[in-house]
C-alpha atoms as a PDB file:
ATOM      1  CA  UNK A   1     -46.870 -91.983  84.813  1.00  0.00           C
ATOM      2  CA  UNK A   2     -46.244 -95.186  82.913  1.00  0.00           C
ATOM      3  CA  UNK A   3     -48.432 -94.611  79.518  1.00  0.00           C
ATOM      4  CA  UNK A   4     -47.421 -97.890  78.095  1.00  0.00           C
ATOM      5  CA  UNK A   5     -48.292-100.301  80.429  1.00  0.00           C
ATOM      6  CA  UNK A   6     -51.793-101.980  80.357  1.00  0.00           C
ATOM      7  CA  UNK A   7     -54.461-102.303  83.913  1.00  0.00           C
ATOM      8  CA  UNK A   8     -52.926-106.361  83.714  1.00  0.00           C
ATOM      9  CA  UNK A   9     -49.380-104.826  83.820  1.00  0.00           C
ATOM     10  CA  UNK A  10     -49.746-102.923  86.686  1.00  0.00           C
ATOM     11  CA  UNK A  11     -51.776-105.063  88.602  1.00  0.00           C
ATOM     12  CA  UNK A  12     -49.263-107.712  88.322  1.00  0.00           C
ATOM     13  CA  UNK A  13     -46.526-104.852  88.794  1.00  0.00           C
ATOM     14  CA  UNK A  14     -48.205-104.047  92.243  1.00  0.00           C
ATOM     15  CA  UNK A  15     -48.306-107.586  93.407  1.00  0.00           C
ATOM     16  CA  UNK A  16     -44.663-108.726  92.831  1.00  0.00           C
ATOM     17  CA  UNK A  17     -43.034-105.310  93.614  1.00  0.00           C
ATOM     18  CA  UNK A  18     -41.946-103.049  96.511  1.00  0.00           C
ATOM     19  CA  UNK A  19     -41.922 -99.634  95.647  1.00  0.00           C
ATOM     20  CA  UNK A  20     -42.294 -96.993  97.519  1.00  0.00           C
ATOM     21  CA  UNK A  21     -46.225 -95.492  98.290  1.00  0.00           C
ATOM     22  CA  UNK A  22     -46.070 -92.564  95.676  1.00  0.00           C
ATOM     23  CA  UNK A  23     -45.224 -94.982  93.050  1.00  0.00           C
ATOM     24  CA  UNK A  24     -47.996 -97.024  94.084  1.00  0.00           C
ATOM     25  CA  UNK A  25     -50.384 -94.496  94.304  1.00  0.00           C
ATOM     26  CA  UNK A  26     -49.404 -93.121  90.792  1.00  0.00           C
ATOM     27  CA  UNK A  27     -50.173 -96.652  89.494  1.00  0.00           C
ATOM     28  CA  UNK A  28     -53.260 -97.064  91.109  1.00  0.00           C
ATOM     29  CA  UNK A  29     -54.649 -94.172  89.820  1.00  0.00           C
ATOM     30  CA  UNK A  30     -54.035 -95.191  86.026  1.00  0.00           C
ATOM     31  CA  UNK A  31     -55.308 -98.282  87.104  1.00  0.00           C
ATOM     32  CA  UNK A  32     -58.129 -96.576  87.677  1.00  0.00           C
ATOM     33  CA  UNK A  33     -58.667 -94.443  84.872  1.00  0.00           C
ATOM     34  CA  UNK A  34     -57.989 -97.528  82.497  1.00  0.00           C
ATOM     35  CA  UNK A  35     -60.804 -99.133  84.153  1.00  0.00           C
ATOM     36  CA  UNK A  36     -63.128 -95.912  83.865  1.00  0.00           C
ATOM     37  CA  UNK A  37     -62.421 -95.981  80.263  1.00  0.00           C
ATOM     38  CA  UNK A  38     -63.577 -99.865  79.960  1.00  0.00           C
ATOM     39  CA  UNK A  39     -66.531 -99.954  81.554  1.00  0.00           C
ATOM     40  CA  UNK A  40     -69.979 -99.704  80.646  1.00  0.00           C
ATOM     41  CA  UNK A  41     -71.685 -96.553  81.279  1.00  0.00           C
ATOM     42  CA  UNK A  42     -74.538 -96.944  84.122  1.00  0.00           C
ATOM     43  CA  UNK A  43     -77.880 -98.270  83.014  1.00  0.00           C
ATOM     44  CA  UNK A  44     -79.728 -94.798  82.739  1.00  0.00           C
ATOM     45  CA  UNK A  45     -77.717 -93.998  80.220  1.00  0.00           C
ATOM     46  CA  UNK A  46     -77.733 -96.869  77.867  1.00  0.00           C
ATOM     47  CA  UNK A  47     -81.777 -97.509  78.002  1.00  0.00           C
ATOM     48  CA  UNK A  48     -83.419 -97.719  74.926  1.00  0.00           C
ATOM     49  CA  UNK A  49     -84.735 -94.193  73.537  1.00  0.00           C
ATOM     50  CA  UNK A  50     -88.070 -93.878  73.495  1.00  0.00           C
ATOM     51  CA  UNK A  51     -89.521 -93.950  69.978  1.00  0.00           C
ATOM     52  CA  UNK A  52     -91.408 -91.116  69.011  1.00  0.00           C
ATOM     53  CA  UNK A  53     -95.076 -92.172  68.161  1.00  0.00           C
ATOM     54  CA  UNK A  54     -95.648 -92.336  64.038  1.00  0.00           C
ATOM     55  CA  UNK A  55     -97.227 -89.309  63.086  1.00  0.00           C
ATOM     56  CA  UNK A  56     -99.565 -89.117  59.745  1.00  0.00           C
ATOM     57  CA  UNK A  57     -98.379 -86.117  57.453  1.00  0.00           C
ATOM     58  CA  UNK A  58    -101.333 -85.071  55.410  1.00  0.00           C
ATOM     59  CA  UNK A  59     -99.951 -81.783  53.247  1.00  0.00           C
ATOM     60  CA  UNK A  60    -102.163 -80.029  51.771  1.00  0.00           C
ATOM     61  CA  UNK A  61    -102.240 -77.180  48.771  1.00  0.00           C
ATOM     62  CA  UNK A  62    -106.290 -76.122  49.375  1.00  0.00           C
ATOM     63  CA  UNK A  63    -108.795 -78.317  51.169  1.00  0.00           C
ATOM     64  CA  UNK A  64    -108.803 -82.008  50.694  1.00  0.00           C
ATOM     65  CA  UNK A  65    -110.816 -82.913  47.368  1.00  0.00           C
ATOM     66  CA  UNK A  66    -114.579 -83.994  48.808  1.00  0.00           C
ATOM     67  CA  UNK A  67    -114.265 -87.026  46.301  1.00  0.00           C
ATOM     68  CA  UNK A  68    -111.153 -88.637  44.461  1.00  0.00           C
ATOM     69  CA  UNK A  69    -110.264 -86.394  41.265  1.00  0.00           C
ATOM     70  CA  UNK A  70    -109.723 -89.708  39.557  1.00  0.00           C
ATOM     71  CA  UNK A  71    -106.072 -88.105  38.418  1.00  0.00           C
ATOM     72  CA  UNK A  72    -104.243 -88.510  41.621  1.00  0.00           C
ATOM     73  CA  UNK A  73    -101.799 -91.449  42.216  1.00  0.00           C
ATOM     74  CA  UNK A  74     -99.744 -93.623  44.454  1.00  0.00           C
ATOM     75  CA  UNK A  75     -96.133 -94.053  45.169  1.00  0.00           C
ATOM     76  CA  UNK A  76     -95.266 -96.223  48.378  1.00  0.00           C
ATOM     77  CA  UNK A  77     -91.654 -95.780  49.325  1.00  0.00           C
ATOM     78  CA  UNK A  78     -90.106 -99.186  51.051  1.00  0.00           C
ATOM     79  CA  UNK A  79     -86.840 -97.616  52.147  1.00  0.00           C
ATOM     80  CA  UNK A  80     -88.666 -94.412  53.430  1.00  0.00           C
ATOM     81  CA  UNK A  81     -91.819 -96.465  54.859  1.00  0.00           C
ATOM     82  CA  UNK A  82     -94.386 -93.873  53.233  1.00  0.00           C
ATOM     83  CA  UNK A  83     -97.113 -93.743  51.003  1.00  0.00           C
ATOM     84  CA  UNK A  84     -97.457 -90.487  49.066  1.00  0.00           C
ATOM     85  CA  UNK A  85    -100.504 -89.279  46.905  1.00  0.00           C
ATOM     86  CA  UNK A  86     -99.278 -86.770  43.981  1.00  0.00           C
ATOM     87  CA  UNK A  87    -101.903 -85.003  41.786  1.00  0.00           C
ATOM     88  CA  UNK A  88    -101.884 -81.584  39.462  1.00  0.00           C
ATOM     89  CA  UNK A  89    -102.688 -79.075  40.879  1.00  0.00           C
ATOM     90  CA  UNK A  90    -104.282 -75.572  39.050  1.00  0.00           C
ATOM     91  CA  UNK A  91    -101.162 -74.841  36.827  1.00  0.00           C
ATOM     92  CA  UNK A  92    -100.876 -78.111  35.665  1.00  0.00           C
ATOM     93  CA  UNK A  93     -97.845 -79.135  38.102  1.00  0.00           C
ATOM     94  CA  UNK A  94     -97.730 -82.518  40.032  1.00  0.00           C
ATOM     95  CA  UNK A  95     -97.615 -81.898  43.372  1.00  0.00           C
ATOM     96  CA  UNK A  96     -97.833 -83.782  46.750  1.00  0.00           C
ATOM     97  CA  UNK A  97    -101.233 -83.719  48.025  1.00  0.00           C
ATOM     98  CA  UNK A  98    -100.724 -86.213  51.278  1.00  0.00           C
ATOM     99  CA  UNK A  99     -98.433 -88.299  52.829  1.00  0.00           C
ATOM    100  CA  UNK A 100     -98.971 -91.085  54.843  1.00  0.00           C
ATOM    101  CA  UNK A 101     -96.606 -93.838  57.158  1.00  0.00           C
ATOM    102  CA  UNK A 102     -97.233 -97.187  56.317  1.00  0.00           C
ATOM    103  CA  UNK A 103     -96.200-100.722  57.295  1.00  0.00           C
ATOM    104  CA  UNK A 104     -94.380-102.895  54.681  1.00  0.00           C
ATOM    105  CA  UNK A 105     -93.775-106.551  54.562  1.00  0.00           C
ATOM    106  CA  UNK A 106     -91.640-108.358  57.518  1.00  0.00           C
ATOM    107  CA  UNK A 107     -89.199-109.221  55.566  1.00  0.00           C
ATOM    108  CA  UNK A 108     -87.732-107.031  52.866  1.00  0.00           C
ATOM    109  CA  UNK A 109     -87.061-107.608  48.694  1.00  0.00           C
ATOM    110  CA  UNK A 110     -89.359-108.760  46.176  1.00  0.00           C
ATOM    111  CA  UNK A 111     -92.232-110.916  46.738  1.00  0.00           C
ATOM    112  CA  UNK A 112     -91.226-114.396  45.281  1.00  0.00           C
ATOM    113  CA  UNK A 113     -94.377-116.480  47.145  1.00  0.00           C
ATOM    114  CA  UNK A 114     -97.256-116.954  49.455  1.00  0.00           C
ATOM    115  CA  UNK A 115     -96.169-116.405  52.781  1.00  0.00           C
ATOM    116  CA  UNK A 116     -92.865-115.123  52.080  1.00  0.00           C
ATOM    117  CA  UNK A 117     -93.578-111.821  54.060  1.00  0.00           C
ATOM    118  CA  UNK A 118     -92.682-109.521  51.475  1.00  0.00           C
ATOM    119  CA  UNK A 119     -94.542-107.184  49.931  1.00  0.00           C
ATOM    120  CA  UNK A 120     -94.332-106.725  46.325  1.00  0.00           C
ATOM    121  CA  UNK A 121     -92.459-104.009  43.911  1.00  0.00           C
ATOM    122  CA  UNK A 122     -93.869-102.853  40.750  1.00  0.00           C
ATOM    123  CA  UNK A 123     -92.013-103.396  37.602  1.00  0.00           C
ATOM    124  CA  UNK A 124     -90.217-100.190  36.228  1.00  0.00           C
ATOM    125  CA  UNK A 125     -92.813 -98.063  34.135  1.00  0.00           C
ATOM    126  CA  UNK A 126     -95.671-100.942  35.279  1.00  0.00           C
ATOM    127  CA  UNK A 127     -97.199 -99.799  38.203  1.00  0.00           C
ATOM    128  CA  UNK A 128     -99.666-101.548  39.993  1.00  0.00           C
ATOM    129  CA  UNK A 129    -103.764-100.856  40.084  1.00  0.00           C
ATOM    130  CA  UNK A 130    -106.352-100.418  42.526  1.00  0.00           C
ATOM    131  CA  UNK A 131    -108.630-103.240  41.505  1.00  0.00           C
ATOM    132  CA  UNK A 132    -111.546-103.315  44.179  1.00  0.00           C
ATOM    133  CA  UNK A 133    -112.221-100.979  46.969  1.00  0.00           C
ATOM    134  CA  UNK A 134    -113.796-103.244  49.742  1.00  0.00           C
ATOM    135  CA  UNK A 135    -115.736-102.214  53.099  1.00  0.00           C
ATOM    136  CA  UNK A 136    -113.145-104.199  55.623  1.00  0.00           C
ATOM    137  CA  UNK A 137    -114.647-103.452  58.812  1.00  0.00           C
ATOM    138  CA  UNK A 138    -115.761-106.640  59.604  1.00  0.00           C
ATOM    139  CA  UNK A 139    -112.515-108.510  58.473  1.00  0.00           C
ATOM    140  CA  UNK A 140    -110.886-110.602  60.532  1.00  0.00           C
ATOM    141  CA  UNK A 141    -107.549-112.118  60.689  1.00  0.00           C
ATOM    142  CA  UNK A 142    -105.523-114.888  62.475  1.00  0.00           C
ATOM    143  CA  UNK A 143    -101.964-113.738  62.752  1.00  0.00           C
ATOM    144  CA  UNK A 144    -100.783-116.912  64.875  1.00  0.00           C
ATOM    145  CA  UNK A 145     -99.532-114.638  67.810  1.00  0.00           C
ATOM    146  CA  UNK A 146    -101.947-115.992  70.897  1.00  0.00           C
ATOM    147  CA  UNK A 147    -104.156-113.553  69.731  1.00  0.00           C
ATOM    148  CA  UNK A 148    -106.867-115.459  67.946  1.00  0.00           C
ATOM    149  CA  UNK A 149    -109.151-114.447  65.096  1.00  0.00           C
ATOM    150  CA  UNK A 150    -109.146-110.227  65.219  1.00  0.00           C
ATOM    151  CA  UNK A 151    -109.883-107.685  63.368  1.00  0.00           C
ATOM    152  CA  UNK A 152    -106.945-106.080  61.337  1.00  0.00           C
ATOM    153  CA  UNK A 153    -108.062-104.143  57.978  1.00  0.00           C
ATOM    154  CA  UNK A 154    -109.214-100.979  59.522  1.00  0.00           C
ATOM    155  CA  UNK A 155    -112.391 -99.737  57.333  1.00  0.00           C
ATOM    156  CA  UNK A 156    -110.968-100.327  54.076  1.00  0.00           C
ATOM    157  CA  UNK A 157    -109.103-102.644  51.944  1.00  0.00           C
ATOM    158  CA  UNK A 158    -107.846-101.363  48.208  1.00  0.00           C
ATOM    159  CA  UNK A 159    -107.115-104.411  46.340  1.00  0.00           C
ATOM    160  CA  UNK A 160    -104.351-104.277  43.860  1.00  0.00           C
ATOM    161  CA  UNK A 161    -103.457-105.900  40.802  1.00  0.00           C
ATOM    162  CA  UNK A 162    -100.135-107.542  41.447  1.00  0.00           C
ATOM    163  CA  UNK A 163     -99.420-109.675  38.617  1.00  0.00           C
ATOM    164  CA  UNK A 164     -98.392-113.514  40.276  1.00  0.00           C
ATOM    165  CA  UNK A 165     -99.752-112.469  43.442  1.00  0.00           C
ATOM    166  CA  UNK A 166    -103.162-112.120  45.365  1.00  0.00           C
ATOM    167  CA  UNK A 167    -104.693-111.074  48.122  1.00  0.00           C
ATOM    168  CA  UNK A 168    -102.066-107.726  48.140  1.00  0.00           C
ATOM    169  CA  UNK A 169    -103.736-104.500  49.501  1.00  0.00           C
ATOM    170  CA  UNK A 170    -103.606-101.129  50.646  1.00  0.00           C
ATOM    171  CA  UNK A 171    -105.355-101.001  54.371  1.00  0.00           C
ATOM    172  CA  UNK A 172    -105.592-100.156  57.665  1.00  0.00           C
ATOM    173  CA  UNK A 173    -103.813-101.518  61.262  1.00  0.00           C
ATOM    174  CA  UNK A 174    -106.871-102.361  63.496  1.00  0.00           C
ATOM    175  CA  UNK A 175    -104.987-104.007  66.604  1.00  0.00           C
ATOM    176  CA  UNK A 176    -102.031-103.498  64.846  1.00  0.00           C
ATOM    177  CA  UNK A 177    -101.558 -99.230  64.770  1.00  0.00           C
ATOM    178  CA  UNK A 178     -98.077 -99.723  66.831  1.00  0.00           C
ATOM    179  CA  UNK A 179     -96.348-101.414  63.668  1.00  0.00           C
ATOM    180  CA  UNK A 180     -96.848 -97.889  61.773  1.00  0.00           C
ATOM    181  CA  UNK A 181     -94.544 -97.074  60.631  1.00  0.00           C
ATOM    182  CA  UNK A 182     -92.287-100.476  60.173  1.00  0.00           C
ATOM    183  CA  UNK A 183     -91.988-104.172  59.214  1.00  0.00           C
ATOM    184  CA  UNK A 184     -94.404-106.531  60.424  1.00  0.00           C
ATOM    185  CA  UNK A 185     -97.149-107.038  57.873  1.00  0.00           C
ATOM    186  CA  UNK A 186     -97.390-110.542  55.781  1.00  0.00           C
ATOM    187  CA  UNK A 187     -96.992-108.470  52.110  1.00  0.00           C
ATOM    188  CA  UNK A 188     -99.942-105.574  52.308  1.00  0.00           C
ATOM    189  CA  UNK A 189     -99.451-102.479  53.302  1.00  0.00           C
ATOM    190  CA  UNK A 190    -101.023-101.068  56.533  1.00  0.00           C
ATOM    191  CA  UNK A 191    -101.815 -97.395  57.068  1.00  0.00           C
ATOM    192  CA  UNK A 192    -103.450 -95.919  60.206  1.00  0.00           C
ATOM    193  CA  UNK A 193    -107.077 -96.718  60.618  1.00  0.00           C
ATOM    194  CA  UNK A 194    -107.390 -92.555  60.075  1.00  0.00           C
ATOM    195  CA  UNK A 195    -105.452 -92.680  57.149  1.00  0.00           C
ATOM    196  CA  UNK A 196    -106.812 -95.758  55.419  1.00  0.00           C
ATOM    197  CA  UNK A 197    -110.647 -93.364  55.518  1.00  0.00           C
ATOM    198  CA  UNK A 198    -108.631 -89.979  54.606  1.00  0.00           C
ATOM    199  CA  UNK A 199    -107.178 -92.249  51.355  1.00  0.00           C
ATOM    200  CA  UNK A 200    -110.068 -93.672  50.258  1.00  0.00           C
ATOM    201  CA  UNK A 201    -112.658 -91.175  50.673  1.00  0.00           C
ATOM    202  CA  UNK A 202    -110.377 -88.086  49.395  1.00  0.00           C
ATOM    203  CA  UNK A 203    -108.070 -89.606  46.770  1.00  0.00           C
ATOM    204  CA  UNK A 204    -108.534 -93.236  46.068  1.00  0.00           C
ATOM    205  CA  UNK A 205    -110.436 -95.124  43.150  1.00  0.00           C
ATOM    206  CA  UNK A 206    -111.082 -98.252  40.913  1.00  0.00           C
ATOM    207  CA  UNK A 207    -107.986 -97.976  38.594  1.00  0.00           C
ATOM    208  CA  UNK A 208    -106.058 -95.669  40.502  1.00  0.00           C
ATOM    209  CA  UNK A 209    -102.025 -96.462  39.666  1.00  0.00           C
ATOM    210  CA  UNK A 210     -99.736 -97.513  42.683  1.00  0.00           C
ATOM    211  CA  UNK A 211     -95.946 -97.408  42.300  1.00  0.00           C
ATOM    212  CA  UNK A 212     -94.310 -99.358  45.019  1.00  0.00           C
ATOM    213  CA  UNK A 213     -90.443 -98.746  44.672  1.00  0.00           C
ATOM    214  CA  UNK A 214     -87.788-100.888  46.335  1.00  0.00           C
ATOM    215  CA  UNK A 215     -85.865-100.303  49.572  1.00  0.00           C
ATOM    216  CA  UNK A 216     -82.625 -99.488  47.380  1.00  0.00           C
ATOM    217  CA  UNK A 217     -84.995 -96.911  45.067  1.00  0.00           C
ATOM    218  CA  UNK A 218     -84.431 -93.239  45.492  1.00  0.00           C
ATOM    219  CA  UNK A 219     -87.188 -91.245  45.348  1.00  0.00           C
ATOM    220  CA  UNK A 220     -88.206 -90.617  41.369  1.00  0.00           C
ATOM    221  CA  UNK A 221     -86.312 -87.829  39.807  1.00  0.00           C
ATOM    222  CA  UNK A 222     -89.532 -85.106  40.208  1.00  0.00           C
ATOM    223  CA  UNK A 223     -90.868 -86.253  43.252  1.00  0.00           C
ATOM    224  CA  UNK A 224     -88.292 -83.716  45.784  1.00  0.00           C
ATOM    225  CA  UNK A 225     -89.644 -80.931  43.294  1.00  0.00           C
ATOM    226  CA  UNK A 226     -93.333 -82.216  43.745  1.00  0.00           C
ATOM    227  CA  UNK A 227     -93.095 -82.395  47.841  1.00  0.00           C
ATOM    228  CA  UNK A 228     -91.102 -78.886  48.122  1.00  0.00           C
ATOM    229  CA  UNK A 229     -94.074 -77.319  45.715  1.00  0.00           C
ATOM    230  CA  UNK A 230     -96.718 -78.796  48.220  1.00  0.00           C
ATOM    231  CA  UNK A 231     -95.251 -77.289  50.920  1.00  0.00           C
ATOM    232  CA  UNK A 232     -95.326 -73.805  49.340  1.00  0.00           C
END
């Protein structure tokens, strides 16, 4: 075998040489494997994987509330592209109570300015609030793609207050439910048109505090404690 030499060296080895067949056939075959070793696996193997379809996580600790406690609150995750409700439960402990994939902003970081496609992050210890919870149905939007005027805000829209900022909002994905979870909205952030009704009508309300943490935040330091006691 000749371990050192490269497929170019023995190509050019077996055009400019006369050696006898066994030596050829040795060198062909490392040709060979060299080239095996090089070269692209087929097409079935390299297609793209199919992506699972987003799947809404509500966790529960007893039946969903039939109206907002009015002590339950928000914390949207940008690196982990959820929005989580926590409340107390019984004993007095914060727990989980749902879960929910969202869609961010296109582009990640802080807002800065209209139409930078970023959605904004609450200061630390300054969360955000609900403002206005507004019947969206109707809502249309024009997001430039060919598609014209359409409807996009599923049945709700919660406003928040987002100090240097307007028009920022928790809603749904009409003719958009493909881009949950993910990047693609223009600052809000979109939940499944299921999810945007389970939020509001279960948990949401006028004052209701939303912590939106950055994409290099960890989670807070009780929130693993608070999702492993929900799923007790």
């Amino acid at each position: 075998m000749f371990p050192c030499c490269t497929g170019v060296d023995i190509f050019y080895y077996l055009c400019t040489n006369n050696k006898d067949d066994k030596t050829k056939i040795i060198m062909v075959h490392q040709l060979f494997l060299i080239l095996a070793m090089l070269l692209p696996l087929n097409s079935s193997a390299t297609s793209t994987p199919i992506e699972a379809a987003p799947v809404s996580k509500t966790i529960q600790q007893a039946p969903l509330p039939a109206k907002p406690t009015g002590t339950a609150f928000i914390v949207i995750s940008k690196r982990d592209l959820t929005l989580s409700v926590y409340d107390r439960n019984a004993a007095g402990d914060t727990v989980m109570v749902a879960q929910f994939p969202c869609c961010m902003g296109k582009n990640k970081g802080n807002k800065q300015k209209r139409g930078d496609m970023r959605t904004p992050e609450s200061p630390k210890g300054k969360p955000f609030k609900i403002t206005m919870i507004q019947d969206a149905s109707t809502w249309k939007h024009d997001f430039h793609d060919g598609r014209g005027n359409i409807k996009a805000y599923g049945h709700w829209f919660l406003r928040l207050e987002t100090p240097g900022h307007k028009g920022i909002g928790i809603h749904g994905s009409t003719n958009n439910e493909k881009s949950v979870p993910g990047r693609a909205s223009e600052g809000c952030i979109r939940l499944l048109d299921k999810d945007i009704i389970t939020l509001k009508k279960h948990f949401a309300y006028v004052g209701m505090s939303v912590t939106i943490q950055a994409e290099d935040t960890a989670p807070l330091p009780w929130e693993p404690r608070a999702r492993q006691a929900a799923t007790k």
